[in-house]
N, C-alpha and C. Protein backbone atom coordinates (compact mmCIF):
# COMPACT_ATOMS: atom_id res chain seq x y z
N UNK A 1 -6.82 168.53 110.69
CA UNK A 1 -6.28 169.15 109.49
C UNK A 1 -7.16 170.33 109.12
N UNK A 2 -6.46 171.44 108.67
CA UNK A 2 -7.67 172.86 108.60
C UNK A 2 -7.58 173.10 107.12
N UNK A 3 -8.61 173.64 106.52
CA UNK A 3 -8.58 174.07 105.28
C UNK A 3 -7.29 173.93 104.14
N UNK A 4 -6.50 174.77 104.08
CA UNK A 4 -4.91 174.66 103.99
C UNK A 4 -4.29 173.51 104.31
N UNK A 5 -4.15 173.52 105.08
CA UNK A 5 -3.12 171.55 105.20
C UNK A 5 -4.45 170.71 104.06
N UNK A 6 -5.30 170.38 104.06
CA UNK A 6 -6.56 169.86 103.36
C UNK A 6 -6.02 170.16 101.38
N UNK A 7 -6.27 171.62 101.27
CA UNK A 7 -5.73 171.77 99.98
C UNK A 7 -4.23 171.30 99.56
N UNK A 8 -3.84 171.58 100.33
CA UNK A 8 -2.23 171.78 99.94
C UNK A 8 -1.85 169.55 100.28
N UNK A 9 -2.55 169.01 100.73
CA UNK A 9 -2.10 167.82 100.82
C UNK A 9 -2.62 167.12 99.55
N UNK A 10 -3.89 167.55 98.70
CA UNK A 10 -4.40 166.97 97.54
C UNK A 10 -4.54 167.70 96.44
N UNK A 11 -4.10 168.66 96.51
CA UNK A 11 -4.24 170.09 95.09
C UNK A 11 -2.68 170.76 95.17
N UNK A 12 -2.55 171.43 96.05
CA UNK A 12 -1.11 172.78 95.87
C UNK A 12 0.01 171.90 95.80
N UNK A 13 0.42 170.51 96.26
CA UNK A 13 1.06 170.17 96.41
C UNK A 13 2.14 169.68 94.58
N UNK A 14 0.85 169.42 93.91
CA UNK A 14 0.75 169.48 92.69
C UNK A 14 1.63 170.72 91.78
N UNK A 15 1.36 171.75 92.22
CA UNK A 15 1.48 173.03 91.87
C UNK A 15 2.46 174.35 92.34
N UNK A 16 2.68 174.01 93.49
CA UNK A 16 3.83 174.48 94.04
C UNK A 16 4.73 174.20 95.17
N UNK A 17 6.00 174.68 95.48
CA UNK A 17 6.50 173.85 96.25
C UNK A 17 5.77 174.42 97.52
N UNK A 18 5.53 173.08 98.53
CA UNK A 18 5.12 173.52 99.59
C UNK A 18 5.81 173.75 101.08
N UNK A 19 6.49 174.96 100.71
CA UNK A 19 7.36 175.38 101.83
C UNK A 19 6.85 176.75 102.59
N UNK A 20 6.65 176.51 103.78
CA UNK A 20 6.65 177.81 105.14
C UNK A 20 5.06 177.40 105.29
N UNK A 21 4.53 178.20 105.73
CA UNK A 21 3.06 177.92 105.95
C UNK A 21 1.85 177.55 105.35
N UNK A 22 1.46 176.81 105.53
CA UNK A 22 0.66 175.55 104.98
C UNK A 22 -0.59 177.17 103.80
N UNK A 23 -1.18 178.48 104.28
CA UNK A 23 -1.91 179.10 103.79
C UNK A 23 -0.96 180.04 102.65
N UNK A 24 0.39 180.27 103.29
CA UNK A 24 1.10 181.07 102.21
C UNK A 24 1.36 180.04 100.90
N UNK A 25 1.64 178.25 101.12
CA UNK A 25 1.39 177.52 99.94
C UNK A 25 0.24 177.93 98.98
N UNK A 26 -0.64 177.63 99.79
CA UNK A 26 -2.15 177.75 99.26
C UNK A 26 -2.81 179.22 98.42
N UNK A 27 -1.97 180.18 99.02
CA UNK A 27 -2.05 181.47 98.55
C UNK A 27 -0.82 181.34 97.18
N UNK A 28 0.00 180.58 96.89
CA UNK A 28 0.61 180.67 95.86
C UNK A 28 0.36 179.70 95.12
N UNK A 29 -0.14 178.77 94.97
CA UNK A 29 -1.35 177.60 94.16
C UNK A 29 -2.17 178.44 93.55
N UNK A 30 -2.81 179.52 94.20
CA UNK A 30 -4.18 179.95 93.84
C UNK A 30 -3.82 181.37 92.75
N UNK A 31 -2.43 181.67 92.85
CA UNK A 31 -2.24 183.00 92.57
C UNK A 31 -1.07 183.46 91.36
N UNK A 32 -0.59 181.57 91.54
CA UNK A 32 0.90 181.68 90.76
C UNK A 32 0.39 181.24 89.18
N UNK A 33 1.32 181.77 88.50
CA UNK A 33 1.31 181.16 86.66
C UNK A 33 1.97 179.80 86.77
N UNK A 34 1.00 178.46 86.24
CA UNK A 34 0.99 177.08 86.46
C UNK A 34 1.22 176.52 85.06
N UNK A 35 2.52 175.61 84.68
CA UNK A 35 1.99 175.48 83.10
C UNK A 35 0.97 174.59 82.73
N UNK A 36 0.47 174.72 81.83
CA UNK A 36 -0.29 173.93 80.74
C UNK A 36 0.52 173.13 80.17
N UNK A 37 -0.56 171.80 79.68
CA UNK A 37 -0.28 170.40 79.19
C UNK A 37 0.13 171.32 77.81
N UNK A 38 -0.28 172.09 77.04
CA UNK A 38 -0.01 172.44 75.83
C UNK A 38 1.39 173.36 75.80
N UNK A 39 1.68 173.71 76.55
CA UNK A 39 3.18 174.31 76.57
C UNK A 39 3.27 175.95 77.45
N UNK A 40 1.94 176.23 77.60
CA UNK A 40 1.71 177.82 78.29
C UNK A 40 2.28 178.03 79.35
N UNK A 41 1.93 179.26 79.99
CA UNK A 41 1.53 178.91 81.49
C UNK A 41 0.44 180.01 82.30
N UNK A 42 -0.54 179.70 82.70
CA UNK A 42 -1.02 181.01 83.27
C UNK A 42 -1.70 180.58 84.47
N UNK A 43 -2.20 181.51 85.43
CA UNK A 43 -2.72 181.40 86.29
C UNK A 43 -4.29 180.76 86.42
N UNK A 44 -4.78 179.82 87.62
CA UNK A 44 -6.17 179.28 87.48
C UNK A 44 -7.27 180.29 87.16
N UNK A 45 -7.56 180.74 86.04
CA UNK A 45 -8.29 181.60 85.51
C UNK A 45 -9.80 181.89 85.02
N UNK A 46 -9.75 180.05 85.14
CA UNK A 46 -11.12 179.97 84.50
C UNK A 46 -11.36 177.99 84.39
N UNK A 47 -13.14 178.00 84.55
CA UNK A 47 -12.87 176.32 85.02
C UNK A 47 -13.30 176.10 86.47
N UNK A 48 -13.12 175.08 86.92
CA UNK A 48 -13.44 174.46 88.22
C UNK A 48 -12.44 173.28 89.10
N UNK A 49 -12.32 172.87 90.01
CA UNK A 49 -11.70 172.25 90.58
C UNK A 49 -12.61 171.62 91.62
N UNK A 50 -12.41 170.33 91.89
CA UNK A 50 -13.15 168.91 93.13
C UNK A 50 -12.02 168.91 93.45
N UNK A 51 -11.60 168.82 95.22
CA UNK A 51 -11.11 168.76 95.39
C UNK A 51 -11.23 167.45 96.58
N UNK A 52 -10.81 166.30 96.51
CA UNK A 52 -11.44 165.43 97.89
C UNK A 52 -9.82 165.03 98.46
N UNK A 53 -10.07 163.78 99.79
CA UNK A 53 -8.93 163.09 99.34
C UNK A 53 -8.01 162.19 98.40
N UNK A 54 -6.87 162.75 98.55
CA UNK A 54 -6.18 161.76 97.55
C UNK A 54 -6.75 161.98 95.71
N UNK A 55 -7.37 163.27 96.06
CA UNK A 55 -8.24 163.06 94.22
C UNK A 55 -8.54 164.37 93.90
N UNK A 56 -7.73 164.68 93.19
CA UNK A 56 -8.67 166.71 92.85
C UNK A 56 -8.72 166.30 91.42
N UNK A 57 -10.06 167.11 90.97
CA UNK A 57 -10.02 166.56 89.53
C UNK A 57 -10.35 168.46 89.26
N UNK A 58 -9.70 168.54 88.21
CA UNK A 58 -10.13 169.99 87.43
C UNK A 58 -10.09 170.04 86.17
N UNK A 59 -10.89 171.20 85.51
CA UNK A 59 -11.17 171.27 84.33
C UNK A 59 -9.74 172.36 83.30
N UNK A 60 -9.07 173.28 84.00
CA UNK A 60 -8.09 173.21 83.16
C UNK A 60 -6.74 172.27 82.99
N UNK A 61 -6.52 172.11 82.14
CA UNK A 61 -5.76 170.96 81.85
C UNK A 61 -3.86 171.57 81.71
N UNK A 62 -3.84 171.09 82.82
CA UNK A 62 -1.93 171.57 83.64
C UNK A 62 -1.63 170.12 83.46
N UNK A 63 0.00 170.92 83.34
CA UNK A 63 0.80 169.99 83.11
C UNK A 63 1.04 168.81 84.20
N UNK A 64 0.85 169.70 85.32
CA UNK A 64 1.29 168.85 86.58
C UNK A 64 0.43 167.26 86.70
N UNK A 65 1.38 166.33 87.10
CA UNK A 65 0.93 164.71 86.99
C UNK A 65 0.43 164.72 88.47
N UNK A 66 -0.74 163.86 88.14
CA UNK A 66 -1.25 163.77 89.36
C UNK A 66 -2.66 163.87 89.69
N UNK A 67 -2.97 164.67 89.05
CA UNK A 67 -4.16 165.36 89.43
C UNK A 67 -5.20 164.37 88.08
N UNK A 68 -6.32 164.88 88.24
CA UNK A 68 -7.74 164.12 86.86
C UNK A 68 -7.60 165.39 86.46
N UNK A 69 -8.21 165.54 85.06
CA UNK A 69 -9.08 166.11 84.19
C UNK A 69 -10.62 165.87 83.58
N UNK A 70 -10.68 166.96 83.58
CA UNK A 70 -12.66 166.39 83.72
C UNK A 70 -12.74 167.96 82.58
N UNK A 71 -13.04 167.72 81.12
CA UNK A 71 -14.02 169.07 80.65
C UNK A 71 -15.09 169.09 80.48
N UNK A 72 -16.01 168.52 81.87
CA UNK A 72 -17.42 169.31 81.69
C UNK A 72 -17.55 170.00 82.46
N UNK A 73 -18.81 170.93 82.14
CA UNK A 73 -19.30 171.98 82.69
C UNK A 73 -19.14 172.21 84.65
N UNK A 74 -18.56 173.46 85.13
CA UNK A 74 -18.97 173.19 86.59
C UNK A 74 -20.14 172.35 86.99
N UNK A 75 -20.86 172.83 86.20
CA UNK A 75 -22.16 172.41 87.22
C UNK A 75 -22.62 171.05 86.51
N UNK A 76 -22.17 170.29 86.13
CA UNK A 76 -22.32 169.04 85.87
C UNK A 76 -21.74 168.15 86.89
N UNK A 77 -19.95 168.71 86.39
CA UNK A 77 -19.15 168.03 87.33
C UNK A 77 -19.71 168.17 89.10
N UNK A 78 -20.12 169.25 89.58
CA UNK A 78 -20.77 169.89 90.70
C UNK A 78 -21.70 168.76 91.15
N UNK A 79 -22.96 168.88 90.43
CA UNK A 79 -23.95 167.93 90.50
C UNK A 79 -23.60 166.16 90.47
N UNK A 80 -22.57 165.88 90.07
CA UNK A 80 -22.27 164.54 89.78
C UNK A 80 -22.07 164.09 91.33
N UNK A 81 -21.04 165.17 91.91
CA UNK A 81 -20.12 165.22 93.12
C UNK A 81 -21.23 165.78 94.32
N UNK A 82 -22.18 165.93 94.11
CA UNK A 82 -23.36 166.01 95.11
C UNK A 82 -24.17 164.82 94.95
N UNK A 83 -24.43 164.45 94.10
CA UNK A 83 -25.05 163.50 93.65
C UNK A 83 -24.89 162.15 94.43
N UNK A 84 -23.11 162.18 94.43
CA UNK A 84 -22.81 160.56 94.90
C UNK A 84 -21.68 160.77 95.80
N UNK A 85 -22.69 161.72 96.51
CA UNK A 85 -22.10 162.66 98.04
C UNK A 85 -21.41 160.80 99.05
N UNK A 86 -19.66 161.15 99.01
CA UNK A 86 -19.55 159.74 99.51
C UNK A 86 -18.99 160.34 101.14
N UNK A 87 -19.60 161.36 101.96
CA UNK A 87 -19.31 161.86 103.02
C UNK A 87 -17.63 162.19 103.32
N UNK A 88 -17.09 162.80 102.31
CA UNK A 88 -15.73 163.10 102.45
C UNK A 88 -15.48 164.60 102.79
N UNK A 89 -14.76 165.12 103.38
CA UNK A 89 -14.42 165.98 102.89
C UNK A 89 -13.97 167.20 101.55
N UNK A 90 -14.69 167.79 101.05
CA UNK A 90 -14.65 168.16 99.75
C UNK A 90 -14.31 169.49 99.67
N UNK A 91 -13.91 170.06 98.63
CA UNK A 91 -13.48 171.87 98.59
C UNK A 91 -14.33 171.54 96.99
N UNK A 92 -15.42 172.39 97.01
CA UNK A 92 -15.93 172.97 95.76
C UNK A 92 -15.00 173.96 94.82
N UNK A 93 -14.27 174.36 93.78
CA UNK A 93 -13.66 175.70 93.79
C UNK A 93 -14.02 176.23 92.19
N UNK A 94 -14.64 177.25 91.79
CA UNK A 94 -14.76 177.81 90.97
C UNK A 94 -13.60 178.75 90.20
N UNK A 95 -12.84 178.87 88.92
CA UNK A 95 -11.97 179.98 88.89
C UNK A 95 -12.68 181.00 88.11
N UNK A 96 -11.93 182.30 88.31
CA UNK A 96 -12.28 183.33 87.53
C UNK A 96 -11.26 184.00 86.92
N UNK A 97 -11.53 184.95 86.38
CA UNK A 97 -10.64 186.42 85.87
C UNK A 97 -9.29 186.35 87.61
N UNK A 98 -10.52 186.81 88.19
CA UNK A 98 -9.51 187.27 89.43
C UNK A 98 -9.31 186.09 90.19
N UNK A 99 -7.88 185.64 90.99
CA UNK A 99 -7.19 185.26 91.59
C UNK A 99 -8.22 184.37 92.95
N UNK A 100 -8.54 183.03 93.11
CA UNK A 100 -9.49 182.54 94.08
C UNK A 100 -8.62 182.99 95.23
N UNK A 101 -9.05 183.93 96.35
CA UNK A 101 -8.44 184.28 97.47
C UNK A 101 -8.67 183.21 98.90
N UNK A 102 -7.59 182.90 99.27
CA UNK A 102 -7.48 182.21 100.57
C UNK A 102 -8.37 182.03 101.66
N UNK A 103 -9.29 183.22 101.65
CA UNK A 103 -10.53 183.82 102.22
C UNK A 103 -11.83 183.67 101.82
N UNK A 104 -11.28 182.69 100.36
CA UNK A 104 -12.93 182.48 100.36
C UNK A 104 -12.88 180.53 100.21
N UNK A 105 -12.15 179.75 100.96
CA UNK A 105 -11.74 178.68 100.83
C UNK A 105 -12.23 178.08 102.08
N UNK A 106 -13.52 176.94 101.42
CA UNK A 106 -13.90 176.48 102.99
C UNK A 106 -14.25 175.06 102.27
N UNK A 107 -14.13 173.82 103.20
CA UNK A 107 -14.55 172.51 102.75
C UNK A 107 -15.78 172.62 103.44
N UNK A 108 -16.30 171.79 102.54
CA UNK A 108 -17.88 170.85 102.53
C UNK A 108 -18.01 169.35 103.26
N UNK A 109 -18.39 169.67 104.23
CA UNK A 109 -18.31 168.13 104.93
C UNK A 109 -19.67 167.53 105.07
N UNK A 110 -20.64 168.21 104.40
CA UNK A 110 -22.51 167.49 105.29
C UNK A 110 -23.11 168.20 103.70
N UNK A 111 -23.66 167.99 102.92
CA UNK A 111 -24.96 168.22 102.35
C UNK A 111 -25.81 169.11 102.59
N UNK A 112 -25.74 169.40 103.87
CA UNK A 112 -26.74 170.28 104.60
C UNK A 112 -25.97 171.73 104.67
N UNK A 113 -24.45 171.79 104.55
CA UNK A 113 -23.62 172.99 104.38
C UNK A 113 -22.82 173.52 102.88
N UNK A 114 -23.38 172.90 101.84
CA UNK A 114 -22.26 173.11 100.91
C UNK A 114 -21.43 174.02 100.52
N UNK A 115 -20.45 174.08 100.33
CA UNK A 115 -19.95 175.63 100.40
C UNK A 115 -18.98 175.55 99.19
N UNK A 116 -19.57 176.39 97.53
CA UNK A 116 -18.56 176.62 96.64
C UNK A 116 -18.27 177.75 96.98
N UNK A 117 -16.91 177.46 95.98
CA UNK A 117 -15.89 178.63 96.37
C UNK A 117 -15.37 179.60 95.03
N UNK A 118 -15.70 180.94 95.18
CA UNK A 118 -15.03 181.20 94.02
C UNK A 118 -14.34 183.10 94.43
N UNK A 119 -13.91 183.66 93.55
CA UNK A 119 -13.17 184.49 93.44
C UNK A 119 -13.82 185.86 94.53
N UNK A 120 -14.86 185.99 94.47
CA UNK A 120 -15.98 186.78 94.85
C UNK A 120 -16.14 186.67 95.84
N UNK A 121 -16.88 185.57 96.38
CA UNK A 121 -17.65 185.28 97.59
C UNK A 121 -17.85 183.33 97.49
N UNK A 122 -18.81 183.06 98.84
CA UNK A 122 -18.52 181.90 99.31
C UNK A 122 -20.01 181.41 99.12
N UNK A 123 -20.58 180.04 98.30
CA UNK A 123 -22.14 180.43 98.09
C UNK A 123 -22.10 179.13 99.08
N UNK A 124 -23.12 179.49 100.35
CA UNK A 124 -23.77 177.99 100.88
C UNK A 124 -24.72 177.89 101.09
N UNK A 125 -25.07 177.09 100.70
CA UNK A 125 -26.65 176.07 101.08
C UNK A 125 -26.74 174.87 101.15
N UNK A 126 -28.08 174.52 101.92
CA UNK A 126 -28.22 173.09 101.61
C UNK A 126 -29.10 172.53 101.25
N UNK A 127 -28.12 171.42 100.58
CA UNK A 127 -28.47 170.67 98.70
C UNK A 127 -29.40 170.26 99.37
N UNK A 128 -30.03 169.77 100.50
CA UNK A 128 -30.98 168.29 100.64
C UNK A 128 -32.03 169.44 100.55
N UNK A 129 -32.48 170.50 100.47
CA UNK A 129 -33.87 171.35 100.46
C UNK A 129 -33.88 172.11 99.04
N UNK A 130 -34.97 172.37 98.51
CA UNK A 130 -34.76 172.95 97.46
C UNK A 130 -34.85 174.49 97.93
N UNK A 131 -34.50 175.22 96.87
CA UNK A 131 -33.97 176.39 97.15
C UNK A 131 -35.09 177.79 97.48
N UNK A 132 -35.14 178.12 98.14
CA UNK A 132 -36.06 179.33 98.25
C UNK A 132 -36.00 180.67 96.89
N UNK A 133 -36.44 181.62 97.57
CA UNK A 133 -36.47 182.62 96.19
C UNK A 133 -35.12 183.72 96.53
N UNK A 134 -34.08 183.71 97.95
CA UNK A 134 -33.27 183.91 98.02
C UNK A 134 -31.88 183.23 98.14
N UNK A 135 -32.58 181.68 97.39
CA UNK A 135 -31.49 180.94 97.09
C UNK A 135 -30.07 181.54 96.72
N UNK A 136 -28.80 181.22 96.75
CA UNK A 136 -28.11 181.37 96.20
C UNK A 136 -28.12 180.85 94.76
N UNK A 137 -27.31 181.55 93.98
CA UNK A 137 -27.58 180.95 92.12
C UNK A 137 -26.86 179.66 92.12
N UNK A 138 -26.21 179.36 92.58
CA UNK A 138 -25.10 177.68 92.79
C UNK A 138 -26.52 176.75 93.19
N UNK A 139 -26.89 176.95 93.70
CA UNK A 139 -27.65 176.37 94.80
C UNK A 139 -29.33 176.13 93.35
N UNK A 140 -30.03 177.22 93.17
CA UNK A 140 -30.66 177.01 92.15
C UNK A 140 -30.42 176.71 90.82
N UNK A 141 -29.38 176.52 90.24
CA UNK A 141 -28.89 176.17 88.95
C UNK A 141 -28.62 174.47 89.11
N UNK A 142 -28.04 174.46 90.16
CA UNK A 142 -27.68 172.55 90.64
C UNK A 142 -29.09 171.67 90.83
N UNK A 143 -30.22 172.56 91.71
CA UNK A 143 -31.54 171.96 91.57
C UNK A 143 -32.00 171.98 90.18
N UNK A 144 -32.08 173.15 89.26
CA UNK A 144 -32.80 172.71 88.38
C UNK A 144 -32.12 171.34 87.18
N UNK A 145 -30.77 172.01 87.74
CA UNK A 145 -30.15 170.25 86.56
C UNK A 145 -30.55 168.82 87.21
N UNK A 146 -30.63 168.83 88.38
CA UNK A 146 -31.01 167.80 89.27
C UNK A 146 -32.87 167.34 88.71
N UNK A 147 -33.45 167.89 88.95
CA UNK A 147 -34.53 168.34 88.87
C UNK A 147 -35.30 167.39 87.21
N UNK A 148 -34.20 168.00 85.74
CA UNK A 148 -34.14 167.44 84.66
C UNK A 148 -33.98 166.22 84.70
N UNK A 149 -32.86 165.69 85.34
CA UNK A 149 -32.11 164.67 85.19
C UNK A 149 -33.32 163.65 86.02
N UNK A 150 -33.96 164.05 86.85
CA UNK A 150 -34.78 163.02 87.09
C UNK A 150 -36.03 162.51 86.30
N UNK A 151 -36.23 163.97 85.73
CA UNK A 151 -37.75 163.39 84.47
C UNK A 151 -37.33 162.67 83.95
C-alpha cells in the first residue's frame, strides 16, 4: 500500500468521494472545502492530523463521522504519538494557510525516520537522538516537551 492508498483508506475516505486515482483523492481531501461540526465549511487550514490505521484523529472539528477529535496542541498530540510509538504506520500532518500538497506526504514507519508533514516542506529526524544545532524545529520543540515532562 503507498502513501495515498494509506491516507485515503483512514483519512480522505472520510472527506471525499474516493473515485479515479488513489493521489487525485488525496489531492482533493487536502484541497477541498470540508464542512464543520458547527455548520461551515472550509478547507484544512489550520490544526493537525494522526493519521494511523483504522484511526486518524485531528484537531479541526468536521462534520464527517468517523474520524477522533483531539484539541490539543500539535505538539502535544505529536509527542503523545511518539511517545507510545506502537510501530504502525503513521502520517504526521500539520495544516496551514496554504493547501498540504500531495508532495509533501510521507508515512513514518521507525522512530529513527519521522517525517511531519506540512504545507511547506517535509521535517525528518530521528526522535531516538536528541537534536543537534541543525535540528529541524519539529524535532527540537518535541525534545524539549519530552525533556519537561520527564523532570
Amino acid at each position: 500500500m503507498n502513501t495515498f492508498e494509506f491516507f485515503n483508506e483512514n483519512f480522505g475516505r472520510y472527506l471525499v468521494e474516493q473515485s479515479g486515482e488513489p493521489h487525485k483523492a488525496t489531492s482533493r481531501a487536502l484541497s477541498s472545502n470540508h464542512l464543520l461540526a458547527k455548520g461551515t465549511s472550509c478547507r484544512l487550514v489550520s490544526g493537525w492530523a494522526i493519521v494511523k490505521p483504522g484511526k486518524t484523529t485531528i484537531q479541526l472539528k468536521l462534520a464527517a463521522k468517523g474520524l477522533q477529535y483531539d484539541d490539543r496542541k500539535w505538539h502535544e498530540a505529536i509527542l503523545d504519538a511518539l511517545e507510545n510509538w506502537d510501530n504502525e504506520p503513521t502520517l504526521f500532518m500539520i495544516f496551514d494557510k496554504s493547501p498540504l500538497s500531495i508532495s509533501n506526504l510521507f508515512l513514518t514507519v521507525d522512530l529513527r525516520a519521522v517525517r511531519i508533514c506540512t504545507p511547506s516542506n517535509v521535517q525528518t529526524f530521528d526522535y531516538t537522538k536528541e537534536p543537534g544545532n541543525a535540528a529541524p524545529e519539529y524535532h527540537r520543540v518535541l525534545t524539549k516537551m519530552r525533556n519537561k515532562r520527564v523532570r
